[in-house]
Protein backbone atom coordinates (compact mmCIF):
# COMPACT_ATOMS: atom_id res chain seq x y z
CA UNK A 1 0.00 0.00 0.00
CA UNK A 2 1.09 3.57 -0.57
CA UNK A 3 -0.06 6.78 1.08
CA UNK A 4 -1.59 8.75 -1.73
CA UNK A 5 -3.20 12.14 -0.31
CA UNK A 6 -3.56 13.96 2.83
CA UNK A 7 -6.53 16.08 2.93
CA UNK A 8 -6.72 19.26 5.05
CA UNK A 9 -10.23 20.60 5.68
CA UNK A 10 -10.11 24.24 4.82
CA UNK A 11 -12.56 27.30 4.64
CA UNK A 12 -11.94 27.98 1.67
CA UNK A 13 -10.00 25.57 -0.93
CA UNK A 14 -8.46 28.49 -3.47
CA UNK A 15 -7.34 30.62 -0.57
CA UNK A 16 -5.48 27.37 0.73
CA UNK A 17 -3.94 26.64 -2.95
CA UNK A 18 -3.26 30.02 -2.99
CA UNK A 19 -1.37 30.47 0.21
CA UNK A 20 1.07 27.33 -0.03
CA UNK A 21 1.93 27.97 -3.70
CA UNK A 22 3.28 31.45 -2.31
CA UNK A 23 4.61 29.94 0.90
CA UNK A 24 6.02 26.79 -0.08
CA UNK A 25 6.74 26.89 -3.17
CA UNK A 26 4.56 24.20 -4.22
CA UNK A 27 2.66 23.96 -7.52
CA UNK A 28 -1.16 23.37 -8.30
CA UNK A 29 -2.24 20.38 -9.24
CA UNK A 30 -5.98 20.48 -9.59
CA UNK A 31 -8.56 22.56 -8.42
CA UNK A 32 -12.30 21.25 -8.73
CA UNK A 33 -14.67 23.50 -10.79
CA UNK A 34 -16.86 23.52 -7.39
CA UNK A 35 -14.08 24.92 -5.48
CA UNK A 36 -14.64 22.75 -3.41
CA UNK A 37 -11.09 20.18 -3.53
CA UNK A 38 -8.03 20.60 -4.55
CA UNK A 39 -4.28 19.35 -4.75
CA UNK A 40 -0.93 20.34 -5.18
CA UNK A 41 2.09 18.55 -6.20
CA UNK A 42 4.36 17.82 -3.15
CA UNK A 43 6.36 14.73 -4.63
CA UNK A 44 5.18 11.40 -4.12
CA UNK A 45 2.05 12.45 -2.09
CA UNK A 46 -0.74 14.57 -2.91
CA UNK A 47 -1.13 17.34 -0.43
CA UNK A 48 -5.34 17.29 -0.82
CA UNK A 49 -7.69 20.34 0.56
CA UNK A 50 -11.31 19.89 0.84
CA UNK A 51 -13.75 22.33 1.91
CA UNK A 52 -15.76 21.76 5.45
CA UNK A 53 -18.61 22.93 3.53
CA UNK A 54 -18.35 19.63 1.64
CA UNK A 55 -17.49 17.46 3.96
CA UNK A 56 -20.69 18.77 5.83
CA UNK A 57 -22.81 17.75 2.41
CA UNK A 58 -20.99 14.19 2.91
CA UNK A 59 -22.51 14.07 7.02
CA UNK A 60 -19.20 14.38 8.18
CA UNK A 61 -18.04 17.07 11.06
CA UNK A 62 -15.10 18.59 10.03
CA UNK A 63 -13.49 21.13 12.82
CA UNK A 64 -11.37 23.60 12.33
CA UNK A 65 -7.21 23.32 13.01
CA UNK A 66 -6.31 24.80 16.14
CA UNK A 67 -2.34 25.46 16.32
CA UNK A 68 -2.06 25.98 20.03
CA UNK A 69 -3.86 22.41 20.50
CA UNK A 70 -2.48 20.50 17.23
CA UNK A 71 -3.65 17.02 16.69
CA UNK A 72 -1.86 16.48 12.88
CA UNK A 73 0.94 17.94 11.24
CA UNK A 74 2.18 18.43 7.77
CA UNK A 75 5.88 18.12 7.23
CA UNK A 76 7.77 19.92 4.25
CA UNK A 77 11.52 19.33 3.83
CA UNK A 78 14.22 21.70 2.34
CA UNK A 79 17.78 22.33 2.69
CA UNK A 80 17.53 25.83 3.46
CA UNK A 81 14.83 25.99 6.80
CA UNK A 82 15.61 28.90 7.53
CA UNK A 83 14.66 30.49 3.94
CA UNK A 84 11.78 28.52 4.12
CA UNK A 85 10.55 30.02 7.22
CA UNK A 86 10.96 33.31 6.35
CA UNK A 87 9.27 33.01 3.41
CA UNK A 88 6.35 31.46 4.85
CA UNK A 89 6.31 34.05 7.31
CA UNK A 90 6.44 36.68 4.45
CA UNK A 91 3.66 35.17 3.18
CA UNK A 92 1.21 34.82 5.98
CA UNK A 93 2.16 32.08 7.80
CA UNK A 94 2.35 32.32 11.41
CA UNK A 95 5.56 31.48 13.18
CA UNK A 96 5.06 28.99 15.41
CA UNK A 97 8.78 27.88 16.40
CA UNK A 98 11.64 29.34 15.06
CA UNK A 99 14.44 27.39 13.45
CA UNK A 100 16.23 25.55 15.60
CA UNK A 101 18.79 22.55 15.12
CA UNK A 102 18.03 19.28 16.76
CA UNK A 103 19.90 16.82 19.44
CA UNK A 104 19.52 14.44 16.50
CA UNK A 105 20.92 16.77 13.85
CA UNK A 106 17.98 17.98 11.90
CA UNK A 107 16.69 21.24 11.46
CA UNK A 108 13.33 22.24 12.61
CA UNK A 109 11.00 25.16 12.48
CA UNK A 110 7.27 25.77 12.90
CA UNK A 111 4.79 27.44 11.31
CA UNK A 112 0.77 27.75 11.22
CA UNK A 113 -0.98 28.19 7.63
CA UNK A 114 -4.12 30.65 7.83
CA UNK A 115 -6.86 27.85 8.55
CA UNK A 116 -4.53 27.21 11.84
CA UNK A 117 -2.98 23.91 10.45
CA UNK A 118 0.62 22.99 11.94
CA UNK A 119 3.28 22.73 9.36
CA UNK A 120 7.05 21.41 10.04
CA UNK A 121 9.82 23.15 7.73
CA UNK A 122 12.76 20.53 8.42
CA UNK A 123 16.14 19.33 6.62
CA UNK A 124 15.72 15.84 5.18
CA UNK A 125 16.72 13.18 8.01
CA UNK A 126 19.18 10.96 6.63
């Protein structure tokens, strides 16, 4: 089995696309006529957002992210985590935890996107 998407539940799906294109660097992948889902290209696995108001339509229950109380994060590696911070930070993101080299070697930093999601900027392990 491989892990093919992980879906965040968003507000608002082109905001989302939107925000981690200019934060991250990533690129779109697909964006639903509805507005309602879409994906960006992140490698391997699809980073997936789908809009609460959908899931509600589905029965489901959705809650919002809450970064002081995280239950999930994404984790996006780079070489450069400081950069990648910054530039997050430049373009909305919320710092979180500032860069900051590990016991075990890597590089960590923090950040929240706008819909209050936790997101790890780190240098590969390995």
């Amino acid at each position: 089995m491989n892990l093919g998407y992980t879906i965040l539940f968003v507000e608002d799906v082109r905001q989302s696309l939107d925000f981690y294109t200019a934060a991250f660097g990533l690129k779109q992948k697909f964006l639903h006529e509805s507005g309602d889902f879409g994906e960006l290209e992140t490698g391997t696995t699809v980073l997936a957002f789908s809009s609460r108001q959908l899931m509600r339509s589905l029965g489901k229950n959705p809650q919002p992210a809450r970064p002081e109380a995280p239950c999930f994060e994404i984790a996006l590696t780079t070489p450069d985590v400081p950069a990648a911070f910054a530039l997050a930070v430049q373009a909305g993101a919320k710092p979180v935890q500032a860069p900051e080299q590990m016991p075990w070697g890597q590089t960590v930093a923090y950040v929240s996107d706008p819909d209050g999601f936790l997101v790890e900027l780190c240098t590969p392990m390995g």
